[in-house]
Protein backbone atom coordinates (compact mmCIF):
# COMPACT_ATOMS: atom_id res chain seq x y z
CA UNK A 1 28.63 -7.64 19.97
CA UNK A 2 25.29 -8.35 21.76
CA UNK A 3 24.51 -10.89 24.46
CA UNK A 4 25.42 -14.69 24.74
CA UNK A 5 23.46 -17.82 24.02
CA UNK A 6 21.28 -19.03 27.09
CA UNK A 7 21.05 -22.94 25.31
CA UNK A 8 24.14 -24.28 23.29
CA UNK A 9 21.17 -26.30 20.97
CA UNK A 10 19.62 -22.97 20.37
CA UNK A 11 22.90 -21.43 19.19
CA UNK A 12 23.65 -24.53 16.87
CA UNK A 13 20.11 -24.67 15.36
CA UNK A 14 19.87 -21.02 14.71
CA UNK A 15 23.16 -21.41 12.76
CA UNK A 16 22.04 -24.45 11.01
CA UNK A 17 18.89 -22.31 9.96
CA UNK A 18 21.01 -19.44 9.21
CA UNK A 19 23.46 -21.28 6.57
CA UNK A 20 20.23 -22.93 4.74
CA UNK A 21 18.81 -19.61 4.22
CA UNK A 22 22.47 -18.33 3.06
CA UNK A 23 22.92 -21.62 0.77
CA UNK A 24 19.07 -21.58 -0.42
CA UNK A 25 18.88 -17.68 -1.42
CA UNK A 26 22.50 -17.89 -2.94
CA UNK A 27 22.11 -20.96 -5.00
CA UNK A 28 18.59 -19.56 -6.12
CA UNK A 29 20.61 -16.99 -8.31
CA UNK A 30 22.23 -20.12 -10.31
CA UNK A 31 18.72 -21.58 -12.35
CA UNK A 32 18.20 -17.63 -13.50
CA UNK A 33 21.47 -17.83 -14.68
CA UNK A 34 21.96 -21.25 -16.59
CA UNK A 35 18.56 -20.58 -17.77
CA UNK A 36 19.47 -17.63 -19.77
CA UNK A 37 23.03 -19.07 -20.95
CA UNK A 38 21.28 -22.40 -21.94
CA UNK A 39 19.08 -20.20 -23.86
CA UNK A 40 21.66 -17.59 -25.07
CA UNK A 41 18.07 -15.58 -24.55
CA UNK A 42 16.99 -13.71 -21.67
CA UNK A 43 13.11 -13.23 -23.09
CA UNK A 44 10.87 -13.98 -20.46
CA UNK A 45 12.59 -12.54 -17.89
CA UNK A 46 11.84 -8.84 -16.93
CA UNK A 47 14.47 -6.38 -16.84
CA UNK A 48 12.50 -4.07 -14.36
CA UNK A 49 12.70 -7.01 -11.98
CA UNK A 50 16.61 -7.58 -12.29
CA UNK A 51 17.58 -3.71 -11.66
CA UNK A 52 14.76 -3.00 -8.48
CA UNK A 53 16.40 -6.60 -7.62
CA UNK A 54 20.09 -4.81 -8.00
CA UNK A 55 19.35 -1.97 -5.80
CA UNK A 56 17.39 -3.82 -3.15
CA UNK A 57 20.22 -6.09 -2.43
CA UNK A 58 22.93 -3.35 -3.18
CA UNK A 59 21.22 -1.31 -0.01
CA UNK A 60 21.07 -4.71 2.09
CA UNK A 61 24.30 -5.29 1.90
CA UNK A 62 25.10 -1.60 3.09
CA UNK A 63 22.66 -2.17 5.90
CA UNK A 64 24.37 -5.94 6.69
CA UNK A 65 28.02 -4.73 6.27
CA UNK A 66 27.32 -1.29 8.79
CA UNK A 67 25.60 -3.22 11.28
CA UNK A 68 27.93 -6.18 11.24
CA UNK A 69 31.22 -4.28 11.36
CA UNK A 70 30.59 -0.83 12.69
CA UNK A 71 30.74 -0.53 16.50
CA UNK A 72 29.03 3.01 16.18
CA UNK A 73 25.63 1.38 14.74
CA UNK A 74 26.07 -1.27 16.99
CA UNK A 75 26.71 0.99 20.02
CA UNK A 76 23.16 3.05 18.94
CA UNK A 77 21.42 -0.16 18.61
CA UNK A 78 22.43 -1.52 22.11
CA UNK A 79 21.18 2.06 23.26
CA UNK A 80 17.65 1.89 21.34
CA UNK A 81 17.18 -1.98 22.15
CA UNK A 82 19.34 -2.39 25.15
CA UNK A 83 22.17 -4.07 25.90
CA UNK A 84 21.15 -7.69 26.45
CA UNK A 85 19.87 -8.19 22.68
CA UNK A 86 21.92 -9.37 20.11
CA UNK A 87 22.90 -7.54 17.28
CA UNK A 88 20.27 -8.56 14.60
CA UNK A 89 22.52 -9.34 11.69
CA UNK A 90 24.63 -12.45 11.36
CA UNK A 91 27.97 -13.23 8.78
CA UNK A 92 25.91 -15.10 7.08
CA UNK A 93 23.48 -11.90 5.71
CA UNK A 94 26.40 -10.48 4.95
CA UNK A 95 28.36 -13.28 2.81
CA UNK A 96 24.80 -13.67 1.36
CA UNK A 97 24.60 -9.79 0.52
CA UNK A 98 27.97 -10.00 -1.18
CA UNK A 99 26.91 -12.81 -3.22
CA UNK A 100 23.83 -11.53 -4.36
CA UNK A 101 24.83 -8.36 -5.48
CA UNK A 102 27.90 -10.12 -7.55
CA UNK A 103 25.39 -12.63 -9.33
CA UNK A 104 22.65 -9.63 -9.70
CA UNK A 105 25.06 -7.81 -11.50
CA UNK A 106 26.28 -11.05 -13.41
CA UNK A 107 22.28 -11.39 -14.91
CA UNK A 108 22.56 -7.87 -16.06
CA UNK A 109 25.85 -8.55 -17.58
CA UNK A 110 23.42 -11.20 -19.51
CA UNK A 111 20.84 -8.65 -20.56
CA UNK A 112 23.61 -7.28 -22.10
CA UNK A 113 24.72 -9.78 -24.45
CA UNK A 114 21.86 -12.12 -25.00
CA UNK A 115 18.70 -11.67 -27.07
CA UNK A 116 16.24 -8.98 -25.70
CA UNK A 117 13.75 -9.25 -28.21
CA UNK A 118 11.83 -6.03 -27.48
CA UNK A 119 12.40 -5.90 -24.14
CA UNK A 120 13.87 -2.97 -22.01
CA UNK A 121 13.88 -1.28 -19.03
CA UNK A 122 11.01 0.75 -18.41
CA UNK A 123 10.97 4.29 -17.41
CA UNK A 124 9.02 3.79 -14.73
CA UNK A 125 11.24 1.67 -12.98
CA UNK A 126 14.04 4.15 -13.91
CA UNK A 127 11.88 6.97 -11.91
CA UNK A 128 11.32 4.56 -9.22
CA UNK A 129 15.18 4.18 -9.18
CA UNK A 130 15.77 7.76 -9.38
CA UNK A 131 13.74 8.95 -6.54
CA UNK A 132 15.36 6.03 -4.27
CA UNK A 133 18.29 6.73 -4.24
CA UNK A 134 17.83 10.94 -4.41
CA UNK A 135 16.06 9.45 -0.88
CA UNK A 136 19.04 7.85 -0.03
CA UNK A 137 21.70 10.86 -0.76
CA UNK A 138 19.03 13.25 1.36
CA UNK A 139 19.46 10.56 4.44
CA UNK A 140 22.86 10.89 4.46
CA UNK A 141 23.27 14.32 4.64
CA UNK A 142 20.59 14.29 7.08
CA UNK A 143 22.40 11.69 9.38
CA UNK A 144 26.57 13.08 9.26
CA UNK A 145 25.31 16.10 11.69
CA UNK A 146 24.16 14.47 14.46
CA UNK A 147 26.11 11.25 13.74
CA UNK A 148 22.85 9.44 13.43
CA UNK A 149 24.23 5.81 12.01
CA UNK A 150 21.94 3.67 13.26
CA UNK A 151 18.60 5.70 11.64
CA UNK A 152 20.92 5.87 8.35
CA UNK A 153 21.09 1.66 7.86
CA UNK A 154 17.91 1.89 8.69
CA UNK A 155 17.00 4.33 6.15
CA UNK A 156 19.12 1.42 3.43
CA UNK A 157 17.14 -1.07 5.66
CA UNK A 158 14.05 0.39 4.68
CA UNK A 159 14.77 0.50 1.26
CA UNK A 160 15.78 -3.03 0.74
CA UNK A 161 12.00 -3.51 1.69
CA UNK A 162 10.34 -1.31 -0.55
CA UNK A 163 12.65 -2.70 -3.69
CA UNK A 164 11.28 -6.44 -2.55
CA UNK A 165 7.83 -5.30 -2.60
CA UNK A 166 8.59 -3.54 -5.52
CA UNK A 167 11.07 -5.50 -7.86
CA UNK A 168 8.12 -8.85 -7.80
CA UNK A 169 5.41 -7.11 -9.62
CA UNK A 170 6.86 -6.56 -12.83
CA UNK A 171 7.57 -10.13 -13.06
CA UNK A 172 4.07 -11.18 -11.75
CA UNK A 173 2.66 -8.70 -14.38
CA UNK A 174 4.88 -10.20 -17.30
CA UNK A 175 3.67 -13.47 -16.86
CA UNK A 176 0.47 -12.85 -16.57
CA UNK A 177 0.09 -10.61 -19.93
CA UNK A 178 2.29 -13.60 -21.48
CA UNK A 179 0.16 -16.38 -19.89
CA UNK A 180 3.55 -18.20 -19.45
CA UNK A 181 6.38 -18.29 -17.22
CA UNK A 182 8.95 -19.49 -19.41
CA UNK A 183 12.28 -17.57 -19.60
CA UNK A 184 12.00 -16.81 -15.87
CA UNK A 185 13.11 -19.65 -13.52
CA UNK A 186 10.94 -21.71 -11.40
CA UNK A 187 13.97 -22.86 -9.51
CA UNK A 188 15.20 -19.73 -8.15
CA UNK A 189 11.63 -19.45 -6.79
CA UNK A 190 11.65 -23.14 -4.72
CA UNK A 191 14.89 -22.36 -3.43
CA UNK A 192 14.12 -18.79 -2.40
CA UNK A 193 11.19 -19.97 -0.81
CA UNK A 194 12.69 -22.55 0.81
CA UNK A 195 15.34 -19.76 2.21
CA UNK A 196 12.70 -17.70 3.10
CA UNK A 197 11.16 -20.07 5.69
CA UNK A 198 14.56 -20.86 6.77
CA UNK A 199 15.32 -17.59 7.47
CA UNK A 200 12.15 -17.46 9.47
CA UNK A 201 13.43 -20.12 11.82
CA UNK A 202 16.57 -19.19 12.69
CA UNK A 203 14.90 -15.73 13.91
CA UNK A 204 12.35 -17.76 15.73
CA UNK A 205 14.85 -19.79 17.41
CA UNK A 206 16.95 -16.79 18.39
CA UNK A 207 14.20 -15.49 19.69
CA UNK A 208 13.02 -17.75 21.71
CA UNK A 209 16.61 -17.85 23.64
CA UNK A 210 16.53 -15.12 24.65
CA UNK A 211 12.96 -15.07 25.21
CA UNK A 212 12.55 -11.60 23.42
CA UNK A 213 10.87 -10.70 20.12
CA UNK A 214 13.09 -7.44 19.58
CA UNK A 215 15.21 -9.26 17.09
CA UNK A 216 11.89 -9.62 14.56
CA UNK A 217 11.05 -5.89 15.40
CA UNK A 218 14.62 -5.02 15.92
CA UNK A 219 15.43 -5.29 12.65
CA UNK A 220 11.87 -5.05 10.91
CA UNK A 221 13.66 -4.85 7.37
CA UNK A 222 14.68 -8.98 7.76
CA UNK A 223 11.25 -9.75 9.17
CA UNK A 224 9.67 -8.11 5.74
CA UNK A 225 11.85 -9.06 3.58
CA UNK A 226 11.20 -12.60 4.35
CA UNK A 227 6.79 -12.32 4.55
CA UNK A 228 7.17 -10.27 1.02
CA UNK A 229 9.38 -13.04 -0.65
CA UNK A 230 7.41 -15.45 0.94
CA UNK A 231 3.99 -14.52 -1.18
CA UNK A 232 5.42 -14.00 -4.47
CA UNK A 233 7.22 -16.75 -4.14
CA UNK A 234 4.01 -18.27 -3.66
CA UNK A 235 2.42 -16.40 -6.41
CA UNK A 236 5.17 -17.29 -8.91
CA UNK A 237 4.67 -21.22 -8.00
CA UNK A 238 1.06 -20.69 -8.67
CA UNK A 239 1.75 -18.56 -11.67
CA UNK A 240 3.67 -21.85 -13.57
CA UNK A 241 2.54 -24.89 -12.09
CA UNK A 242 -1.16 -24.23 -11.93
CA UNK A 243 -2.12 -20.92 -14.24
CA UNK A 244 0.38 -21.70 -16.96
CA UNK A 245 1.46 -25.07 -16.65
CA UNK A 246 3.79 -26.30 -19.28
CA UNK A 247 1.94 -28.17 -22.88
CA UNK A 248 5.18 -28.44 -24.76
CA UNK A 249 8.49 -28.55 -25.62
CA UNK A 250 9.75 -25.83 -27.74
CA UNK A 251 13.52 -25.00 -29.24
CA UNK A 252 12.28 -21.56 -29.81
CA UNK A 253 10.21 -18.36 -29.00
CA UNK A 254 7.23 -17.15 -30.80
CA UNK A 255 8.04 -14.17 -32.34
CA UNK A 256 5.40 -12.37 -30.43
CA UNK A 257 6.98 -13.02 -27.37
CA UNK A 258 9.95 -10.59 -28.45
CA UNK A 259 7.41 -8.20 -27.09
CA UNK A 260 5.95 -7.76 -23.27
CA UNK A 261 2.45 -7.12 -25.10
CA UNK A 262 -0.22 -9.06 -23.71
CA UNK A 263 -0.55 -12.52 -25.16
CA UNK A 264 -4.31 -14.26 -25.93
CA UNK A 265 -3.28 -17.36 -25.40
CA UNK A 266 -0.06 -19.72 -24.01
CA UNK A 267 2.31 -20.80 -27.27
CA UNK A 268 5.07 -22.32 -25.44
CA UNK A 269 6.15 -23.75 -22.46
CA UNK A 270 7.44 -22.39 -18.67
């Protein structure tokens, strides 16, 4: 399973850091939520955003679950990285994986049932959807042959990444045509932020340890995924506290915001 602890306060810090990511990033998903049942509405929020968001955590909890539990990846990863580091991916990615595809899946049940307006899924992101996971089938056929696990999570690692950098732009784009952030949740943003940076420590502390910087490069997908969140996280905060700070309280939606069509000027509040 990788190699042991050199300080016993490393080991407990690194888990404190790990479980405040894990508690951060899975409580983020709650605001979104409440948000949208509070509103029995889920304009504001864009749909592209929710289904990149499906499939990048969908693929990170493949990559998570294989390199947690499978003693083939983790045998090629000891052989790549050698057998001193430790194994890059702790139970808490993985209970954190699990949870985020359930409450990913839960939003979408929401764009289901609530109020669209004219919103909808664009085919662009369907493409983009398409192609990733044709990718993904390809890889797999590609790695049964020669057995080649360890390039196949990393293949679902890799993807993860792209779907972060992706899945934030629509989102980033939406409010900006809008001039408003309201229908998308500023909370989930603090508190994936916040998970972000913790995330960033307990990798730090690990390695510094074991005095090695494999685990950042080791397992490149966690190291990007946390930088990527990290600016349009900051982007987002920007977006509604600064940009498109809230003038006033409103019990309903402008009928032009039904519609993802550029706005001339704010009408409600984020």
């Amino acid at each position: 399973m990788g190699s042991s602890w050199n300080s016993t306060e490393m080991e407990v810090i690194s888990s404190v850091f790990g479980w405040i990511a894990f508690f951060s990033w899975s409580i983020s998903f709650y605001p979104q939520v409440i948000l949208n049942f509070k509103r029995k509405s889920v304009v504001g929020l864009n749909f592209d955003f929710v289904v990149l968001n499906l499939t990048k955590h969908s693929s990170y909890l493949i990559y998570n679950a294989s390199v947690f539990f499978s003693d083939a990846v983790q045998r090629q990863y000891h052989e790549k990285y050698g057998f001193n580091e430790m194994i890059p991916v702790a139970a808490n990615d993985v209970a954190f994986s699990i949870h985020a595809v359930v409450l990913t899946a839960f939003t979408l049940f929401q764009i289901a049932i609530y109020d669209r307006g004219g919103q909808k899924v664009s085919k662009t992101s369907i493409s983009i959807l398409s192609v990733a996971w044709l990718t993904v089938i390809i890889c797999v056929f590609v790695a049964i042959p020669n057995h080649s696990w360890l390039w196949l999570v990393s293949c679902f690692s890799t993807l993860q990444v792209v779907m972060t950098v992706i899945k934030y732009i629509p989102q980033a784009v939406m409010n900006f045509q809008r001039k408003s952030t309201v229908g998308f949740s500023i909370g989930n943003i603090l508190l994936d932020l916040g998970g972000g940076l913790a995330n960033y420590g307990q990798m730090a502390v690990q390695s510094i340890d074991q005095n090695s910087w494999v685990n950042f490069y080791g397992n490149i997908g966690k190291t990007l995924l946390s930088l990527v969140s990290i600016f349009f996280d900051l982007l987002f905060i920007l977006q509604h506290y600064v940009l498109y700070p809230a003038r006033k309280t409103v019990k309903s939606l402008s009928p032009d915001l039904l519609s993802q069509e550029p706005l001339v000027a704010p009408s409600e509040d984020a």
